[in-house]
Protein backbone atom coordinates (compact mmCIF):
# COMPACT_ATOMS: atom_id res chain seq x y z
CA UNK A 1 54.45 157.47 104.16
CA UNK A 2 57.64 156.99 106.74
CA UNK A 3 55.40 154.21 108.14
CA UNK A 4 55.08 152.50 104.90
CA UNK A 5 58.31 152.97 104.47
CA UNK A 6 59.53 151.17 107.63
CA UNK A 7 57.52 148.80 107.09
CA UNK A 8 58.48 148.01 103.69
CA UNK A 9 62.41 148.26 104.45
CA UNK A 10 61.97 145.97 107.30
CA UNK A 11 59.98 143.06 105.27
CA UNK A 12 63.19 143.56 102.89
CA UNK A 13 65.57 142.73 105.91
CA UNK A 14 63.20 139.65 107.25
CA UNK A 15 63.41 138.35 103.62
CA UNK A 16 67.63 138.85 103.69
CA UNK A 17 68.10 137.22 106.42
CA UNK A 18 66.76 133.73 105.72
CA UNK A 19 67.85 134.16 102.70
CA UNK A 20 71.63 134.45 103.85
CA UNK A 21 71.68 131.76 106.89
CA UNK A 22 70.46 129.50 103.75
CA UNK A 23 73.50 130.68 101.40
CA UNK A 24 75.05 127.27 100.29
CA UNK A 25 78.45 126.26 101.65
CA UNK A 26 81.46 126.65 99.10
CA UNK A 27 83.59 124.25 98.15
CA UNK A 28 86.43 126.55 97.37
CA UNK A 29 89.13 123.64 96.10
CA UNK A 30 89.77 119.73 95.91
CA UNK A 31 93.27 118.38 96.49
CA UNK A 32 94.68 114.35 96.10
CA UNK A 33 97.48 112.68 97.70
CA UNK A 34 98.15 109.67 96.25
CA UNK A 35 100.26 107.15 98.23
CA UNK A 36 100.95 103.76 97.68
CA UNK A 37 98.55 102.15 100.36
CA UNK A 38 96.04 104.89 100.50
CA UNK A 39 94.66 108.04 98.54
CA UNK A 40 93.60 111.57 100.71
CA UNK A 41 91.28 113.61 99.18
CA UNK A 42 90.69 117.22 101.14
CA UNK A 43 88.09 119.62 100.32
CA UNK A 44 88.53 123.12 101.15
CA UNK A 45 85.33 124.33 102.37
CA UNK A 46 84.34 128.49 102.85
CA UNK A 47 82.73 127.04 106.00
CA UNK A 48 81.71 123.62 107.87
CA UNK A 49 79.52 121.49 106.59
CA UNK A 50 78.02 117.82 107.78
CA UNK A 51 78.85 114.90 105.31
CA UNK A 52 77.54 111.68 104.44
CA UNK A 53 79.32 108.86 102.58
CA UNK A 54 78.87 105.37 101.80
CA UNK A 55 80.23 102.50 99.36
CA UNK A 56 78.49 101.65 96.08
CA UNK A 57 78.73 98.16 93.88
CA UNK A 58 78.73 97.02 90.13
CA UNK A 59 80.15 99.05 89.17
CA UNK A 60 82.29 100.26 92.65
CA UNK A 61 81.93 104.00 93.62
CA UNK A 62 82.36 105.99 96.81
CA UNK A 63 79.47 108.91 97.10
CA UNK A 64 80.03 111.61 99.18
CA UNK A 65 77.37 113.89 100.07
CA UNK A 66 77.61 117.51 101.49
CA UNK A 67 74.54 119.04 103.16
CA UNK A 68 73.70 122.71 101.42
CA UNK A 69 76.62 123.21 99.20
CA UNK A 70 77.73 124.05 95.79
CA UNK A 71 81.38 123.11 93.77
CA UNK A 72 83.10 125.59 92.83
CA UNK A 73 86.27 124.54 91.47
CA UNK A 74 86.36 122.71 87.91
CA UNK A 75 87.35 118.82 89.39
CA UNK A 76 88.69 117.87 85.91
CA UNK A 77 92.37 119.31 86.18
CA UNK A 78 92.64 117.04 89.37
CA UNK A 79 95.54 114.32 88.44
CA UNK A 80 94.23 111.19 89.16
CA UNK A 81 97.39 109.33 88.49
CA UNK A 82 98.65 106.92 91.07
CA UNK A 83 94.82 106.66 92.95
CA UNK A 84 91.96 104.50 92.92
CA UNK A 85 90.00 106.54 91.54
CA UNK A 86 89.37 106.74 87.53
CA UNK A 87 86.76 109.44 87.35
CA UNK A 88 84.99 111.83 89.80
CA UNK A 89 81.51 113.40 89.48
CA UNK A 90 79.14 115.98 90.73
CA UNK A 91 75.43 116.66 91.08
CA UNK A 92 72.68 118.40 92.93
CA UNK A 93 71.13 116.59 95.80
CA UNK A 94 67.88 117.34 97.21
CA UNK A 95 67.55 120.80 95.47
CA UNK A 96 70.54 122.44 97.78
CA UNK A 97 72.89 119.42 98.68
CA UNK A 98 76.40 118.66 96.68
CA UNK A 99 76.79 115.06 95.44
CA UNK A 100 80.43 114.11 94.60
CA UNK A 101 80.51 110.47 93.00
CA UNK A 102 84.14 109.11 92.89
CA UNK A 103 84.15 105.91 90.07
CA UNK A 104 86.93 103.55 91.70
CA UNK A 105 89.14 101.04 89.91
CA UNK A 106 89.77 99.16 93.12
CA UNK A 107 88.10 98.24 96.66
CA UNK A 108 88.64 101.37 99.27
CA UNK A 109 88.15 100.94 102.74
CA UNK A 110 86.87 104.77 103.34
CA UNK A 111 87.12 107.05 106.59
CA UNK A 112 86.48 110.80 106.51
CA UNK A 113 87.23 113.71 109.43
CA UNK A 114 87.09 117.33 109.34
CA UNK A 115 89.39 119.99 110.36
CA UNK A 116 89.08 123.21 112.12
CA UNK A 117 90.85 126.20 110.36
CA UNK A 118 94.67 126.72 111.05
CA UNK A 119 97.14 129.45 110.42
CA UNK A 120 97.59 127.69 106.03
CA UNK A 121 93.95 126.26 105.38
CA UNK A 122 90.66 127.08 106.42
CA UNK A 123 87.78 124.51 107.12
CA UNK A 124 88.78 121.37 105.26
CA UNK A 125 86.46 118.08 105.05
CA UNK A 126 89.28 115.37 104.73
CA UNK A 127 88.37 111.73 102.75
CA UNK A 128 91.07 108.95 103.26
CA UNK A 129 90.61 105.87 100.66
CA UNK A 130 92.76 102.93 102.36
CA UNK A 131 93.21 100.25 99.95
CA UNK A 132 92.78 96.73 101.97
CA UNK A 133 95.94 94.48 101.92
CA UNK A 134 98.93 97.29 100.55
CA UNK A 135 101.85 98.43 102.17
CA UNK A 136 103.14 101.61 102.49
CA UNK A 137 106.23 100.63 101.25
CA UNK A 138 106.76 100.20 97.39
CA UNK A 139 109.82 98.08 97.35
CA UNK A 140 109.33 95.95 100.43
CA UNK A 141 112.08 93.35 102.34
CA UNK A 142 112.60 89.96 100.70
CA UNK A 143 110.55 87.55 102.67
CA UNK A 144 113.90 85.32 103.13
CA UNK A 145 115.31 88.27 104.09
CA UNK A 146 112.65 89.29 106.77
CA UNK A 147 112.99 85.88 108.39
CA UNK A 148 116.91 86.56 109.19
CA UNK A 149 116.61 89.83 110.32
CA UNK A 150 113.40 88.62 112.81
CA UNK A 151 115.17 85.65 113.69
CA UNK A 152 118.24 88.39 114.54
CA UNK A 153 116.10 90.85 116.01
CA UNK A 154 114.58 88.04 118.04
CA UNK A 155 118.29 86.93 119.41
CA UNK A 156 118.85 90.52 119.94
CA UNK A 157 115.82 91.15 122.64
CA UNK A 158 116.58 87.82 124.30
CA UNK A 159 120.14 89.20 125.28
CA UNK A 160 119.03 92.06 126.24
CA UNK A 161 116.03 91.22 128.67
CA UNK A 162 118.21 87.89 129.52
CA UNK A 163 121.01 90.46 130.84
CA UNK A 164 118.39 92.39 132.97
CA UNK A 165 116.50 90.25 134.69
CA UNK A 166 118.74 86.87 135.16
CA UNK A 167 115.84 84.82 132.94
CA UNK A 168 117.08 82.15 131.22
CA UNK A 169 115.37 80.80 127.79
CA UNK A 170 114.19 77.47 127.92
CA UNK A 171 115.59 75.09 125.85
CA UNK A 172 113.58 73.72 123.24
CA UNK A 173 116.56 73.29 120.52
CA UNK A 174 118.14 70.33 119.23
CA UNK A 175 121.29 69.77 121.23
CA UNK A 176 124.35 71.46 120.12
CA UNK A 177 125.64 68.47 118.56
CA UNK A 178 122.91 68.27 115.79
CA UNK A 179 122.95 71.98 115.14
CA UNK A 180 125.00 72.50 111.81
CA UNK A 181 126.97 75.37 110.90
CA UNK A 182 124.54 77.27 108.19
CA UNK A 183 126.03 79.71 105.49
CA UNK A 184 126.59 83.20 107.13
CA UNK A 185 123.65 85.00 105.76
CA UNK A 186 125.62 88.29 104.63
CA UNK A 187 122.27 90.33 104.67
CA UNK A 188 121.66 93.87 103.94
CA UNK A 189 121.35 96.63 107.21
CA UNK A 190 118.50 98.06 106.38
CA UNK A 191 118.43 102.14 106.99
CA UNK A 192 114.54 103.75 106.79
CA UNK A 193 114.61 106.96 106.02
CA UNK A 194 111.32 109.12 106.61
CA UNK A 195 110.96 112.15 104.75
CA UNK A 196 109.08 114.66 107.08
CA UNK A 197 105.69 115.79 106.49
CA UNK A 198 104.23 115.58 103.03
CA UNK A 199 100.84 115.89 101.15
CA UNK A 200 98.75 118.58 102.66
CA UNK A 201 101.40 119.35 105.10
CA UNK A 202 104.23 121.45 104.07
CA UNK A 203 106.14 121.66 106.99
CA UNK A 204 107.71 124.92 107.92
CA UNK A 205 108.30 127.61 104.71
CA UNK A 206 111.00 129.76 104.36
CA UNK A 207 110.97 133.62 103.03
CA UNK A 208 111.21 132.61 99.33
CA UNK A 209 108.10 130.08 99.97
CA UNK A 210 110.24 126.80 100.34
CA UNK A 211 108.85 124.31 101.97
CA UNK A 212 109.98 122.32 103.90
CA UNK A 213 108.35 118.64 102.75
CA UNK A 214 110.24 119.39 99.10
CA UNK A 215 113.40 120.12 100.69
CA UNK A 216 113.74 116.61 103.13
CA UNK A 217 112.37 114.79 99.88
CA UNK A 218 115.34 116.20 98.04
CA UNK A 219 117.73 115.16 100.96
CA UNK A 220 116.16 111.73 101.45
CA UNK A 221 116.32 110.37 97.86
CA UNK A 222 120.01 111.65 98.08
CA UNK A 223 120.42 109.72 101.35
CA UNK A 224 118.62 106.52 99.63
CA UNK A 225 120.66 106.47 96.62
CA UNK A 226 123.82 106.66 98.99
CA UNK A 227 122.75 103.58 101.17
CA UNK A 228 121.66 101.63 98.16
CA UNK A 229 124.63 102.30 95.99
CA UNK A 230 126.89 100.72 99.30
CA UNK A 231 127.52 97.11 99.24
CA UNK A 232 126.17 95.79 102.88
CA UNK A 233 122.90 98.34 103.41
CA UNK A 234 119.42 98.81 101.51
CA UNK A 235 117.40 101.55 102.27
CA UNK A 236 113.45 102.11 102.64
CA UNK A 237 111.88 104.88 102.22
CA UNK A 238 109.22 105.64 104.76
CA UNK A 239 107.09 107.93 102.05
CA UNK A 240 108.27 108.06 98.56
CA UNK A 241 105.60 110.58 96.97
CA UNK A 242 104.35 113.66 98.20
CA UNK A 243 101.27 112.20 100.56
CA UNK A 244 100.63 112.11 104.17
CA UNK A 245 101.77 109.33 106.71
CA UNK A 246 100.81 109.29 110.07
CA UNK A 247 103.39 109.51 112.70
CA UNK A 248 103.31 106.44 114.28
CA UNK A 249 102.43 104.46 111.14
CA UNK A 250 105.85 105.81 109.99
CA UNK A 251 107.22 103.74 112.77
CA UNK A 252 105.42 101.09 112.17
CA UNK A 253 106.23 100.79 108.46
CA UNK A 254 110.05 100.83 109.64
CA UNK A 255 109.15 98.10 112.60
CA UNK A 256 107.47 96.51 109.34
CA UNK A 257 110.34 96.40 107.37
CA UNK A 258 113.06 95.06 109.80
CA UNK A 259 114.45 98.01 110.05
CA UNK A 260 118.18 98.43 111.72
CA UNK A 261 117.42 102.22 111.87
CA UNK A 262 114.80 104.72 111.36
CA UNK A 263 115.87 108.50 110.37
CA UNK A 264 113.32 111.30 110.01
CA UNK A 265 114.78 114.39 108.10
CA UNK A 266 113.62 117.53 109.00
CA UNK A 267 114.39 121.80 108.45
CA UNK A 268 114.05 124.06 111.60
CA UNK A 269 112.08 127.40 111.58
CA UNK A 270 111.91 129.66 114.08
CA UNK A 271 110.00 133.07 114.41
CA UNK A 272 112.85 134.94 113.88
CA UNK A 273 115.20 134.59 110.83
CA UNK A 274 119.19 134.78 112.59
CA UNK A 275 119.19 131.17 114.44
CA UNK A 276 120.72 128.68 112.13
CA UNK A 277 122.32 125.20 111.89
CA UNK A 278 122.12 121.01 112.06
CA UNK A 279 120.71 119.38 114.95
CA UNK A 280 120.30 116.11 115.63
CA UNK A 281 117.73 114.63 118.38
CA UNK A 282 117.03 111.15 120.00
CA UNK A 283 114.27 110.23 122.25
CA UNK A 284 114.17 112.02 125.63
CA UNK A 285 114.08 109.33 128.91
CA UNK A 286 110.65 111.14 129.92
CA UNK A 287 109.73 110.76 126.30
CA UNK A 288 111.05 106.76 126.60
CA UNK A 289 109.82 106.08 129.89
CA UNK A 290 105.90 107.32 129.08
CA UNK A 291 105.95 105.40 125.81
CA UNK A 292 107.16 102.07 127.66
CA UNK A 293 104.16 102.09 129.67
CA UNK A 294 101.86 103.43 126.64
CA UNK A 295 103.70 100.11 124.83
CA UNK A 296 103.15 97.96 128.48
CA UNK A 297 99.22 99.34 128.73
CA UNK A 298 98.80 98.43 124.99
CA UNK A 299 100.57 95.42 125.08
CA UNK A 300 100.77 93.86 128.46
CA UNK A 301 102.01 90.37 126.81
CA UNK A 302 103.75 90.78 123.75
CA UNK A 303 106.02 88.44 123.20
CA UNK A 304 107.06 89.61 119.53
CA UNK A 305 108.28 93.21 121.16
CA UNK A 306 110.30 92.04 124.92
CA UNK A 307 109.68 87.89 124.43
CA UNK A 308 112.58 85.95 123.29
CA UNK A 309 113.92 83.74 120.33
CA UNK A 310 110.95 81.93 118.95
CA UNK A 311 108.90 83.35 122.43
CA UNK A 312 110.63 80.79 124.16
CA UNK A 313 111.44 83.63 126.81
CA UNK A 314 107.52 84.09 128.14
CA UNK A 315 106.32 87.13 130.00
CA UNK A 316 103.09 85.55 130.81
CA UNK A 317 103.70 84.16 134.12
CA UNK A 318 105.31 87.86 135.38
CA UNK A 319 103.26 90.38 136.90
CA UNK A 320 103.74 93.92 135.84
CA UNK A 321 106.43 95.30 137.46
CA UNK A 322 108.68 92.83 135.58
CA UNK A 323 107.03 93.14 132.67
CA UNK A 324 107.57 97.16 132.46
CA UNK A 325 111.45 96.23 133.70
CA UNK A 326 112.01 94.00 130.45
CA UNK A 327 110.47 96.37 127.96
CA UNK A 328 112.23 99.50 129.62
CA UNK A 329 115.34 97.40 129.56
CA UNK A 330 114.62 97.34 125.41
CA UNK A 331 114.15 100.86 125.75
CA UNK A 332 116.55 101.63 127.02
CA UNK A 333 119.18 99.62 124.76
CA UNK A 334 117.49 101.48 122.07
CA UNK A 335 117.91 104.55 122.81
CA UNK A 336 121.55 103.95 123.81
CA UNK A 337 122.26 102.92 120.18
CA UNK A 338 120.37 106.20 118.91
CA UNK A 339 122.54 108.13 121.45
CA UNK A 340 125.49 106.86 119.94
CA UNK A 341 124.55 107.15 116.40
CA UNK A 342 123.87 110.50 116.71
CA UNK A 343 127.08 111.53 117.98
CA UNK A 344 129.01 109.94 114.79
CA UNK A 345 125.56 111.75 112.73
CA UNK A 346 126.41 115.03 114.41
CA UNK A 347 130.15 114.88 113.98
CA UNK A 348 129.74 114.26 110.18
CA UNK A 349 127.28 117.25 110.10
CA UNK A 350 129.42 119.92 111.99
CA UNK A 351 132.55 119.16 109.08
CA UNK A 352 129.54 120.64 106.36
CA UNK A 353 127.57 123.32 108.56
CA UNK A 354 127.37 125.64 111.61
CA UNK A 355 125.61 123.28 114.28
CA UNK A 356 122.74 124.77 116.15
CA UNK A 357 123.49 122.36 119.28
CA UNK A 358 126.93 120.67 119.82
CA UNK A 359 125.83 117.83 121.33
CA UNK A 360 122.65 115.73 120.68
CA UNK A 361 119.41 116.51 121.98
CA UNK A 362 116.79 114.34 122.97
CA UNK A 363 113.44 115.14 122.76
CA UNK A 364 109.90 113.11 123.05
CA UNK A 365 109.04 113.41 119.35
CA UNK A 366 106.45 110.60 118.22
CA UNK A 367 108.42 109.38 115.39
CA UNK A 368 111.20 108.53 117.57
CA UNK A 369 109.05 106.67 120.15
CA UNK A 370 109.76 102.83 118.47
CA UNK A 371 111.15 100.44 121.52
CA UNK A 372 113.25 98.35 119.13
CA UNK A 373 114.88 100.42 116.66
CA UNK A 374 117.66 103.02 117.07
CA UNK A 375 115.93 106.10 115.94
CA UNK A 376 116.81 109.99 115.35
CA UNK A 377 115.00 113.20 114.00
CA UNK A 378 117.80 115.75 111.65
CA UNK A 379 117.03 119.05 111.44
CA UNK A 380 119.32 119.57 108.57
CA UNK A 381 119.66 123.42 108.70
CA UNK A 382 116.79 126.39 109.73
CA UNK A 383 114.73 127.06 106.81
CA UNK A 384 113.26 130.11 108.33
CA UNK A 385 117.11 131.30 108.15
CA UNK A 386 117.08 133.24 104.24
CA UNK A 387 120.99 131.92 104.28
CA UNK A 388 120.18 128.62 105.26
CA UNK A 389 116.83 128.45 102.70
CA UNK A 390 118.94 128.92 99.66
CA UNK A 391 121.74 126.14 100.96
CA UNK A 392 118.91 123.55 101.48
CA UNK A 393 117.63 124.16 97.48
CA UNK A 394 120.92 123.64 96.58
CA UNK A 395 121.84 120.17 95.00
CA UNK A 396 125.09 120.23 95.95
CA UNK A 397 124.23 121.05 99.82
CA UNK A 398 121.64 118.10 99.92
CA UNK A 399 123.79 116.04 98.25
CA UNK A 400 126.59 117.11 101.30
CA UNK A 401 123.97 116.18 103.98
CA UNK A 402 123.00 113.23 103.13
CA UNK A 403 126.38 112.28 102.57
CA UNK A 404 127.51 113.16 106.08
CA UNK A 405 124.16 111.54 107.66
CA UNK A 406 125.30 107.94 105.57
CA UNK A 407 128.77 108.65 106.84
CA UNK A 408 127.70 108.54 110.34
CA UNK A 409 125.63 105.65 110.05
CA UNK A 410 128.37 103.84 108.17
CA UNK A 411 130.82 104.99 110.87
CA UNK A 412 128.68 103.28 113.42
CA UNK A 413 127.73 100.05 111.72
CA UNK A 414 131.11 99.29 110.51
CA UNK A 415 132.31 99.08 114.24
CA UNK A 416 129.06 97.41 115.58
CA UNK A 417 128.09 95.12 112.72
CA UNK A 418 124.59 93.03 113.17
CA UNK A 419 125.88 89.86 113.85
CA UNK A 420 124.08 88.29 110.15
CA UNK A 421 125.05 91.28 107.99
CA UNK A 422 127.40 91.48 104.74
CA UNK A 423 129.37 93.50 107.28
CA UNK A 424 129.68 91.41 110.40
CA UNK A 425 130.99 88.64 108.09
CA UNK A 426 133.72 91.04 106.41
CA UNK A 427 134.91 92.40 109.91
CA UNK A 428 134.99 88.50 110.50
CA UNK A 429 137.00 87.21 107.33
CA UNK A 430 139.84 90.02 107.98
CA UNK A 431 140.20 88.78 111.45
CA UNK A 432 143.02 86.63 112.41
CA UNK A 433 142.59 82.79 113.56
CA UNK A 434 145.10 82.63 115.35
CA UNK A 435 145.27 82.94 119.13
CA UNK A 436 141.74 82.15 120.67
CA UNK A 437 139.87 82.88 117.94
CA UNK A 438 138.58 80.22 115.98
CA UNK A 439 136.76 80.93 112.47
CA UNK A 440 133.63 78.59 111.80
CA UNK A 441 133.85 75.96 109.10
CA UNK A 442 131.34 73.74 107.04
CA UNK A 443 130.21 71.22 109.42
CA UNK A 444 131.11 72.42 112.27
CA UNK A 445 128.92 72.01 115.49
CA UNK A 446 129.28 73.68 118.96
CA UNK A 447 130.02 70.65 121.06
CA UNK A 448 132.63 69.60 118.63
CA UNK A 449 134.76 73.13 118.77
CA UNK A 450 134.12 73.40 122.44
CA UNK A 451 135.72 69.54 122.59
CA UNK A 452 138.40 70.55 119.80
CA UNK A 453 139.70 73.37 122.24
CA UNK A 454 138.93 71.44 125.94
CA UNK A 455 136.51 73.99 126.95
CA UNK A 456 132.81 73.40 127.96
CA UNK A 457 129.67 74.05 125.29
CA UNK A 458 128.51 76.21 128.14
CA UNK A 459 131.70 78.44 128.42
CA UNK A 460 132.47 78.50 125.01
CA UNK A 461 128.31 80.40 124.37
CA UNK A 462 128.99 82.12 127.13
CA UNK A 463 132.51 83.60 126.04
CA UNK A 464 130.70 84.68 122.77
CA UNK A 465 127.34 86.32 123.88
CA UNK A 466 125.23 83.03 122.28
CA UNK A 467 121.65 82.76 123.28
CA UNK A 468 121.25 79.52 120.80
CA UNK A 469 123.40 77.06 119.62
CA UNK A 470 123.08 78.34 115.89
CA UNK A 471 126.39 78.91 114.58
CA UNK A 472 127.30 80.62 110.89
CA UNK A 473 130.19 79.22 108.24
CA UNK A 474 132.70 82.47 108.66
CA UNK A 475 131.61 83.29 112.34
CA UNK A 476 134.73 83.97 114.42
CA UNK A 477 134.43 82.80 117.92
CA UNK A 478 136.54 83.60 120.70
CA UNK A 479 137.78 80.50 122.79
CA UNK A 480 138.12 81.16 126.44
CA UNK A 481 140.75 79.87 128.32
CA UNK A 482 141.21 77.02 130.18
């Protein structure tokens, strides 16, 4: 009887166990982001799983397919608003196989990846729809405008590797005497402002459960209305939604955009709640120095990043050395101007909070890591800190950072204009003519002022830090003396 007994309990646990290795794979929950370029779709899985997916036509539909596993979460309270996608489906496959149809309203350019389990979500199968030929950026730069600030940005690297390594453009402008004074352009500086983390990443979260990618939000729209409101600055807004944006795409978008400045808003945490306070970081010169020979690996000859105005300034003929001199020399600049940014940032910020550091730090965070544009991460306040997490929900305290981050960028810009903005040409105007300054008039030409005064074209660029012979109605020039 025991024998039969043993034998019969054992059958039992030979059947089990099959029967559990084959126990279908849960798909616990389904989340979308929906950005402006791109829609993420995450599934939450109760293990990993191996997926399949492919494109479908007439009408257009993206299939994914999940070896052995089941849905378990109803998919019709999923807001669709703002996405691609119109409708999504599920089926059986192959008697023990999920089959998730996605109906699209638009062409998607699909990639998928899975993660491993962290210390918020567990295995997670992650689907990113990329819609071909859309920016990131909902309002983008006038086109007009983008051809000032490039043809600015341009001049701007000239000087700079022109100063380093005694190169001298070639010439291949009209001469001076058939350039004509053009209208000062009076653009816009533009500020991007990159609200950390986002979508499926909260960021740090305090004691009450704030997180940290509401909180920045908050600050940056704040910040946004601020620079827009100001006559002489537009700002762009790195992510405007609560999705996911790759580090250094959020560089890019701002290298997009012409930016004059990128800012990433952050909260601290730390493990324990007592430290508190702003910080503000720029790029470490370890951090600089490895990503100007990431850039020079990448890029060994790119003329748009450390060429000159209109690439007349070619890198071609240099051998590498030179080539990692000039683009360090743009680092370098760069991270100068972030340096000294951040000082007016951080001075602003210690007349509204405790500061956690009293100078700034530098650090080799990848959003900072952009050769050509001043750049600096604010950690507005430690939201780990159960003080601190109540100030950063308060409107009033957002409202009072971003105010003091605008009033340290405004600071700066009003004493170093861009020579094209609204500003440099209202520091110009309530300059006085008199003594060796002359202000540009309608007409005007190089050669003629230099004759006008008895000084040389040649002295009269160099006196004024001119790369071209482009000169701007309103442009005060200083006349050296002869």
């Amino acid at each position: 009887m025991i024998k039969w007994l043993t034998r019969g309990l054992m059958a039992v646990i030979m059947l089990w166990f099959p029967l559990a290795g084959l126990q279908a794979a849960e798909v616990e929950n389904v989340r979308l982001w929906a950005a402006p370029d791109h829609a993420r779709l995450v599934f939450d899985l109760a293990s990993p799983t191996q997926a399949n997916i492919f494109t479908l036509d007439n009408p257009r539909r993206l299939v994914i397919d999940l070896d052995d596993s089941r849905m378990a979460p109803d998919l019709a309270s999923i807001d669709l608003t703002g996405s691609a996608i119109s409708r999504i489906r599920t089926g059986v496959r192959d008697g023990d196989g999920l089959r998730v149809v996605l109906e699209l309203e638009r062409e998607v350019d699909p990639r998928h990846f899975s993660l491993a389990p962290n210390d918020q979500y567990g295995h997670r199968l992650v689907v990113d729809l990329e819609y071909p030929g859309e920016s990131a950026v909902q309002d983008p730069i006038d086109p007009i405008e983008a051809m000032i600030r490039e043809q600015e940005i341009a001049a701007n690297r000239a000087r700079v590797v022109t100063s380093g390594s005694g190169a001298t453009p070639e010439a291949t402008s009209p001469p001076p005497a058939l350039q004509k004074a053009q209208p000062h352009p009076r653009r816009d500086i533009i500020i991007a402002i990159d609200p950390g983390h986002g979508g499926e990443d909260p960021g740090a979260i305090g004691p009450s459960g704030t997180r940290e990618k509401d909180v920045v939000m908050e600050i940056s729209r704040r910040l946004q209305r601020l620079v827009d409101e100001t006559d002489g600055f537009r700002a762009v807004m790195i992510r405007d939604g609560d999705y996911y944006i790759g580090l250094r795409q959020r560089t890019q978008i701002a290298r997009d955009q012409k930016a004059d400045f990128f800012v990433s808003i952050h909260a601290d945490a730390f493990t324990s709640p007592r430290p508190n306070g702003s910080s503000v970081y720029a790029l470490s010169q370890r951090g600089a120095t490895s990503e100007t020979a990431q850039w020079l690996a990448a890029s060994e000859n790119r003329a748009d990043l450390i060429g000159g105005v209109d690439g007349n300034l070619s890198l071609r003929d240099k051998d590498e050395v030179l080539r990692g001199v000039l683009l360090d020399l743009t680092m370098t600049a760069t991270l100068n101007d972030s340096l000294s940014i951040g000082g007016q940032v951080l001075d602003q910020l210690g007349r509204i909070n405790r500061l956690h550091r009293s100078r700034v730090e530098q650090a080799g965070f990848m959003v900072l890591k952009s050769p050509d544009i001043p750049s600096l991460l604010i950690e507005t306040g430690f939201i780990s800190n159960p003080d601190e997490e109540r100030r950063l929900r308060d409107s009033s305290h957002q409202q009072s950072l971003a105010r003091a981050i605008f009033s340290g960028l405004q600071d700066h810009f009003r004493r170093n204009p861009p020579p094209a903005s609204l500003l440099a040409w209202q520091r110009d105007n309530n300059r006085s003519p008199g003594g060796n300054e002359y202000r540009i008039q309608p007409g005007d030409t190089l050669s003629q002022i230099a004759a006008r005064h008895n000084v040389s074209t040649d002295r009269l660029k160099q006196a004024n830090e001119l790369n071209g012979d482009v000169i701007r109605v309103g442009q005060v020039l200083r006349i050296p003396r002869t």
